[in-house]
N, C-alpha and C. Protein backbone atom coordinates (compact mmCIF):
# COMPACT_ATOMS: atom_id res chain seq x y z
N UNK A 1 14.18 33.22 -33.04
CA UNK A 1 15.57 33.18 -32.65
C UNK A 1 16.14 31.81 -32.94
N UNK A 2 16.21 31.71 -34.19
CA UNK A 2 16.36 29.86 -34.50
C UNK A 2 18.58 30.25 -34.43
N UNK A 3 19.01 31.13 -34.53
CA UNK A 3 20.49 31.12 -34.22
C UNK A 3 20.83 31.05 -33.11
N UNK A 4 20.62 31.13 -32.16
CA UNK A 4 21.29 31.10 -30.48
C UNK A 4 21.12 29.75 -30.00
N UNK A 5 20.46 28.82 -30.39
CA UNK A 5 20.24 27.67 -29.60
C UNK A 5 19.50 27.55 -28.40
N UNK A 6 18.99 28.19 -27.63
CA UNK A 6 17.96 28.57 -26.84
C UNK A 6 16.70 27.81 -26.71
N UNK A 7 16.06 27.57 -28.19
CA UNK A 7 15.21 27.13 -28.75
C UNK A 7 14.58 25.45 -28.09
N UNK A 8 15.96 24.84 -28.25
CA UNK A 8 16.59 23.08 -28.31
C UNK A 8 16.41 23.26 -26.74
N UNK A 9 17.27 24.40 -25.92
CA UNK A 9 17.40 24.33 -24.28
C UNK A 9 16.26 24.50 -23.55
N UNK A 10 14.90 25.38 -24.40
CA UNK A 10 14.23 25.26 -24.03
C UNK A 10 12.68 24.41 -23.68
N UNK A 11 12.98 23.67 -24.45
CA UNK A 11 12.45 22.26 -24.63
C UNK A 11 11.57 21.90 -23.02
N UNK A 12 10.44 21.74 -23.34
CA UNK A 12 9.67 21.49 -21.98
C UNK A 12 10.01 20.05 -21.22
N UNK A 13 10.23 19.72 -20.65
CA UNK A 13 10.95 18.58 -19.93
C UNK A 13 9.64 18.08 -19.36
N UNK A 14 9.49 16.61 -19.37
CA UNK A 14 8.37 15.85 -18.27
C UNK A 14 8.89 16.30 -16.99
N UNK A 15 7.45 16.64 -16.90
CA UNK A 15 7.72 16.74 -15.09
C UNK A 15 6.97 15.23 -14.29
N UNK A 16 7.79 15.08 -13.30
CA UNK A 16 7.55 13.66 -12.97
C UNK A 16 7.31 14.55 -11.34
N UNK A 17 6.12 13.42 -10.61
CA UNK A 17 6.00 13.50 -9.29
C UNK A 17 5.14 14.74 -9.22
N UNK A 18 5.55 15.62 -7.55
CA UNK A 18 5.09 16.82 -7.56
C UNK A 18 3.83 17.13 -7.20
N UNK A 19 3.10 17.88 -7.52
CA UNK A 19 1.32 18.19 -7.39
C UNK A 19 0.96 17.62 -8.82
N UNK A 20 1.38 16.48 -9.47
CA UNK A 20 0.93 16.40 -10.77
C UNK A 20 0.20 14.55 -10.07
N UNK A 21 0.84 14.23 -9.24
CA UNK A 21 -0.07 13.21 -9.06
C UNK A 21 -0.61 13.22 -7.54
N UNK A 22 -0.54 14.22 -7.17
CA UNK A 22 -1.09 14.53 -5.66
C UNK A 22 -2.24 13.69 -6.10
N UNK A 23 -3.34 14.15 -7.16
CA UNK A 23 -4.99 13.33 -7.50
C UNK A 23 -4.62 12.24 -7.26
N UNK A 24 -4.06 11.24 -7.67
CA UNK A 24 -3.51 10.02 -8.02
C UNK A 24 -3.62 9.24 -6.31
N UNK A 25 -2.60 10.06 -5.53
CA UNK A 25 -2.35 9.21 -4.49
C UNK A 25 -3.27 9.58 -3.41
N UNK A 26 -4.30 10.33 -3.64
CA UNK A 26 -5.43 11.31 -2.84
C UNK A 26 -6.54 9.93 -2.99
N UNK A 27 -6.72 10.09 -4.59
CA UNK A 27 -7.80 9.08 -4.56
C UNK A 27 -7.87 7.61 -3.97
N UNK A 28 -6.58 6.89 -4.47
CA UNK A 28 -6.24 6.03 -4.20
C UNK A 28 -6.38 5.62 -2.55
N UNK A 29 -5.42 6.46 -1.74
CA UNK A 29 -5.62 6.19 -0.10
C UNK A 29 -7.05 6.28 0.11
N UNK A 30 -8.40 7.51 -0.67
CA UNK A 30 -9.24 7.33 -0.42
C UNK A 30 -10.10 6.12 -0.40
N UNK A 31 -10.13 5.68 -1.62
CA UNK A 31 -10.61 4.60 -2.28
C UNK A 31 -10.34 3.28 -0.69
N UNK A 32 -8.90 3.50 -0.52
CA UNK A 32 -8.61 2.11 0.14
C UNK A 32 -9.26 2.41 1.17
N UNK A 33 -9.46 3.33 2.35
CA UNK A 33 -10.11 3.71 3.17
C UNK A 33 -11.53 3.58 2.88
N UNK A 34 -12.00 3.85 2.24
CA UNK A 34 -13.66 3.16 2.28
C UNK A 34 -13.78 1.74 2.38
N UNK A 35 -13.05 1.05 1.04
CA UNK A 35 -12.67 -0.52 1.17
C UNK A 35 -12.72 -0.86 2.61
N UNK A 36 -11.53 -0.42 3.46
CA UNK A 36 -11.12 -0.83 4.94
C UNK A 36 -12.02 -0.61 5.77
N UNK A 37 -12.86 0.08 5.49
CA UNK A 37 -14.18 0.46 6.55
C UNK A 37 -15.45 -0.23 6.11
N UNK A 38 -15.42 -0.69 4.73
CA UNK A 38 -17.06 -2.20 4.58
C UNK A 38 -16.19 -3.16 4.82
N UNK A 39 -14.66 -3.78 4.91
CA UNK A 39 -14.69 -4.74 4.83
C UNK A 39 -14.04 -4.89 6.72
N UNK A 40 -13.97 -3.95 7.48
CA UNK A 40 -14.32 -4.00 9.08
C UNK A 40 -15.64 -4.41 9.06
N UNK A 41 -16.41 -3.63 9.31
CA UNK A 41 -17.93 -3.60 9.69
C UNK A 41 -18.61 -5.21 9.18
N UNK A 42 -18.12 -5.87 7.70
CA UNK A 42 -18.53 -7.19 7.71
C UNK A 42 -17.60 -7.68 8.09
N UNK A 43 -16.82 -7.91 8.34
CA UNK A 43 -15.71 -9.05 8.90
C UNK A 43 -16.11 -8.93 10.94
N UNK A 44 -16.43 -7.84 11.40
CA UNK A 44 -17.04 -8.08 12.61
C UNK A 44 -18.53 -8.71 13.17
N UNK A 45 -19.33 -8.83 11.91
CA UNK A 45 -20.19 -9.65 11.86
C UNK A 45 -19.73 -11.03 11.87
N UNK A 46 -19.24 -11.54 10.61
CA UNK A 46 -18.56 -12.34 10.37
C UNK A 46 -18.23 -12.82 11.79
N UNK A 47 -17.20 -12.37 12.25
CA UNK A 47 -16.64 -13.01 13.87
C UNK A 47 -17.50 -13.19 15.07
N UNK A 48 -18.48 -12.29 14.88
CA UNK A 48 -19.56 -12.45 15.58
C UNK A 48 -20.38 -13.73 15.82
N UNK A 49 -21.33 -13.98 14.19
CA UNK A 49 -21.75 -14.71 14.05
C UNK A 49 -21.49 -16.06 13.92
N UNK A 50 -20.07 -16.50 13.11
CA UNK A 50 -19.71 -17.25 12.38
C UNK A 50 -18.77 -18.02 13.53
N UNK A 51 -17.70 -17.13 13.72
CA UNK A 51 -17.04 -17.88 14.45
C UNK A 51 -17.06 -17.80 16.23
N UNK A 52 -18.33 -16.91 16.48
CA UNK A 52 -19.12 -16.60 17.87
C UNK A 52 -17.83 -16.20 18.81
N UNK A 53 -17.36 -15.28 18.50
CA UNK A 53 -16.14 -14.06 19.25
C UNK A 53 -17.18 -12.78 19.91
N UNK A 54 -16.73 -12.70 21.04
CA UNK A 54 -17.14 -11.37 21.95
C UNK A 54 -16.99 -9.96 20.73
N UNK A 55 -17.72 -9.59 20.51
CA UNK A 55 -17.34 -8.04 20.20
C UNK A 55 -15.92 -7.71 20.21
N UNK A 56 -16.28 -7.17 21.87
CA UNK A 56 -14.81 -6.77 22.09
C UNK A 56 -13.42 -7.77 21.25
N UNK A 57 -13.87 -8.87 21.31
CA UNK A 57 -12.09 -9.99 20.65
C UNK A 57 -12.11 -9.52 19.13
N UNK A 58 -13.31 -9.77 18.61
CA UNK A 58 -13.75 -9.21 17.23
C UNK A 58 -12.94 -8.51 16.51
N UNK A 59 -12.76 -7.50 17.40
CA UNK A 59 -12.44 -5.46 17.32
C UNK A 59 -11.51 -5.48 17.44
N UNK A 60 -11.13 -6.07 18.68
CA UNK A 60 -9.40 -6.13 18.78
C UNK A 60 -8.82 -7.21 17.94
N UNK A 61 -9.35 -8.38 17.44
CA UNK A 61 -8.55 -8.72 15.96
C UNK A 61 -8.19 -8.19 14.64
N UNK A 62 -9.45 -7.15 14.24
CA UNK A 62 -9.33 -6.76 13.34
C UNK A 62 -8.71 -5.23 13.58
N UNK A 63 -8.58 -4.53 14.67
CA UNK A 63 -7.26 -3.62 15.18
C UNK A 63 -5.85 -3.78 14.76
N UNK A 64 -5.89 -5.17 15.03
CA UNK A 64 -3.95 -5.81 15.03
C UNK A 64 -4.19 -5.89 13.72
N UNK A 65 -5.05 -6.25 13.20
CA UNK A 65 -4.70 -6.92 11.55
C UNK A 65 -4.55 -5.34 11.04
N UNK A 66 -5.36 -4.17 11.02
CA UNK A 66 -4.88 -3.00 11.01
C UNK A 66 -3.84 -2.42 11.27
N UNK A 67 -3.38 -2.87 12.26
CA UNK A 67 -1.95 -2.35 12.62
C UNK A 67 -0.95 -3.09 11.78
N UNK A 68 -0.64 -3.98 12.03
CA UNK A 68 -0.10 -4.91 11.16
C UNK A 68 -0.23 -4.43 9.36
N UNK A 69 -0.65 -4.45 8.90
CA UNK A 69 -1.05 -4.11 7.98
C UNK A 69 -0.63 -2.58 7.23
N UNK A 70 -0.69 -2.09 8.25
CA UNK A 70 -0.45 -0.23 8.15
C UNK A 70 1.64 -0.26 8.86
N UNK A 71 1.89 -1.18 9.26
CA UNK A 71 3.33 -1.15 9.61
C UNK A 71 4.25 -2.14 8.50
N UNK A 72 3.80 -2.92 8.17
CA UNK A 72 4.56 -3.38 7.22
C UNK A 72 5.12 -2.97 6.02
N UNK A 73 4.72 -1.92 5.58
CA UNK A 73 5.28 -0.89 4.62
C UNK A 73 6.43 -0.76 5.20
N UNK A 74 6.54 0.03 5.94
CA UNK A 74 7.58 1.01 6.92
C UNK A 74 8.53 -0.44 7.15
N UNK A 75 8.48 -1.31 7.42
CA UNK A 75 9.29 -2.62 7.53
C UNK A 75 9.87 -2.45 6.34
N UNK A 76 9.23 -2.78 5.34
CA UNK A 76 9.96 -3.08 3.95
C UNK A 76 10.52 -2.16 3.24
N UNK A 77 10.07 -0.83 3.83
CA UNK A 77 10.59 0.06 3.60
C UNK A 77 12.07 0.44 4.14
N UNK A 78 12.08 0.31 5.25
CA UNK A 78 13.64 -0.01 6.00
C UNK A 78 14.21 -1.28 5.58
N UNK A 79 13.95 -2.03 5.32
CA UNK A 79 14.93 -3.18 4.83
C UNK A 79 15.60 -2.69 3.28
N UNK A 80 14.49 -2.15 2.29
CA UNK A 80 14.89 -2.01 1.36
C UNK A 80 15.94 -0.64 1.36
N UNK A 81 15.85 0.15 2.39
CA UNK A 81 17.30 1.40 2.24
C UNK A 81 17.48 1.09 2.59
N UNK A 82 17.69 -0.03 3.96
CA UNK A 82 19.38 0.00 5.02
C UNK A 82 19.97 -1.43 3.91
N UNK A 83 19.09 -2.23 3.55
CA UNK A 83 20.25 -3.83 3.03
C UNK A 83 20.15 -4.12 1.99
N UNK A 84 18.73 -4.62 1.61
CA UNK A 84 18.14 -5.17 0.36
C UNK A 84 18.35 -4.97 -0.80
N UNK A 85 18.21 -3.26 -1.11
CA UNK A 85 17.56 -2.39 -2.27
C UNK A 85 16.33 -2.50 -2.91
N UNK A 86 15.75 -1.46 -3.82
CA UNK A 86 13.96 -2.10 -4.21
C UNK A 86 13.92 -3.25 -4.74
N UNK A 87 14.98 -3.96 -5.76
CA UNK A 87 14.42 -4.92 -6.48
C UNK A 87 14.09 -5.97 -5.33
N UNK A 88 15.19 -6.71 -4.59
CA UNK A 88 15.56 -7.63 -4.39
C UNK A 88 13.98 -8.01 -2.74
N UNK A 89 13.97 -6.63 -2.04
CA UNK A 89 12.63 -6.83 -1.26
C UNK A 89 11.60 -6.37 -2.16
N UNK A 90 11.55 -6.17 -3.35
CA UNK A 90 9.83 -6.16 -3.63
C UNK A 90 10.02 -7.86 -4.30
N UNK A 91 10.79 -8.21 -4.67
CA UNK A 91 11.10 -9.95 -4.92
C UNK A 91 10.55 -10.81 -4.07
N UNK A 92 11.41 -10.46 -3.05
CA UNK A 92 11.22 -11.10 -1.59
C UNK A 92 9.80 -11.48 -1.10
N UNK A 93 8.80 -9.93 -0.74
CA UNK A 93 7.76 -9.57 -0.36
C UNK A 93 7.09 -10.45 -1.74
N UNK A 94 7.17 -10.51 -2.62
CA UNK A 94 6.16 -11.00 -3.66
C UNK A 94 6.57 -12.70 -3.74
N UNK A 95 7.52 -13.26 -3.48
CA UNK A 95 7.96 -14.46 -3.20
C UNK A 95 6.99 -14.87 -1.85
N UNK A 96 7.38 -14.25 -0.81
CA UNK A 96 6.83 -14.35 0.49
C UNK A 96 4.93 -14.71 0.45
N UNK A 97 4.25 -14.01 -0.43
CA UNK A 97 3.07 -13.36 -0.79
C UNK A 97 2.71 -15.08 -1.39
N UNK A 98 3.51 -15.13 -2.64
CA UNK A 98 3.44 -16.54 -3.60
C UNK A 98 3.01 -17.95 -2.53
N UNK A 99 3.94 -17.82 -1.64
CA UNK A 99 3.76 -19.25 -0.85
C UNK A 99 2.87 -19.23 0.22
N UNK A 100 2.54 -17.93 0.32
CA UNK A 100 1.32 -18.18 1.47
C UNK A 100 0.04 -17.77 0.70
N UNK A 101 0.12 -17.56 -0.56
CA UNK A 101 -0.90 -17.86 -1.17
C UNK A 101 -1.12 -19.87 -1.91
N UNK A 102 0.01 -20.15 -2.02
CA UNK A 102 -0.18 -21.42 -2.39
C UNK A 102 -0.36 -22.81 -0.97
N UNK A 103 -0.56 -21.53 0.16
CA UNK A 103 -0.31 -22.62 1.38
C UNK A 103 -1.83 -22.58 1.63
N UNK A 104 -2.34 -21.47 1.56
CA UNK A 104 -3.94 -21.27 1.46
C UNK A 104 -5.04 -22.48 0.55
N UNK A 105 -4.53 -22.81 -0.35
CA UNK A 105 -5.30 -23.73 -1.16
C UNK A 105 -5.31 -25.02 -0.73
């Protein structure tokens, strides 16, 4: 049917998003979740030994740093729809990131 034009309309379009990267963001959270669970289990040694913290203070430091950690999305995430927009807080956040990495050295 090369006369109707049909042909051109029917043209397969990228599909973006969807169940096409469900794998993608499955693995990934997985992946980080194992990460987050060897690098608890040594970092409570670590506090243990190293810097001689109760268990219990240990656990509950590395809780908050969890929490913390797992909320700051959702922060930047609200700044960037209610004021910011994406560019200007993923700028920000990566500016922010820059100097407390250069305050570290």
């Amino acid at each position: 049917m090369a006369g109707n034009g049909k042909v051109a309309e029917e043209k397969e379009e990228l599909k973006k998003g969807s169940l096409r990267t469900m794998p993608f963001v499955l693995a990934s959270e997985l992946s980080d979740r194992f990460a987050m669970a060897g690098f608890k289990a040594n970092k409570v040694l670590y506090m243990q030994n190293e810097l001689h913290l109760h268990l219990v203070q240990a656990t509950n430091t590395l809780n908050f740093f969890g929490g913390t950690a797992s909320l700051t999305p959702i922060v930047g995430g609200l700044i960037a729809d209610s004021f910011a927009g994406r560019f200007w807080t993923i700028a920000a956040g990566s500016f922010i990131y820059l100097l407390l990495r250069l305050d570290l050295r």
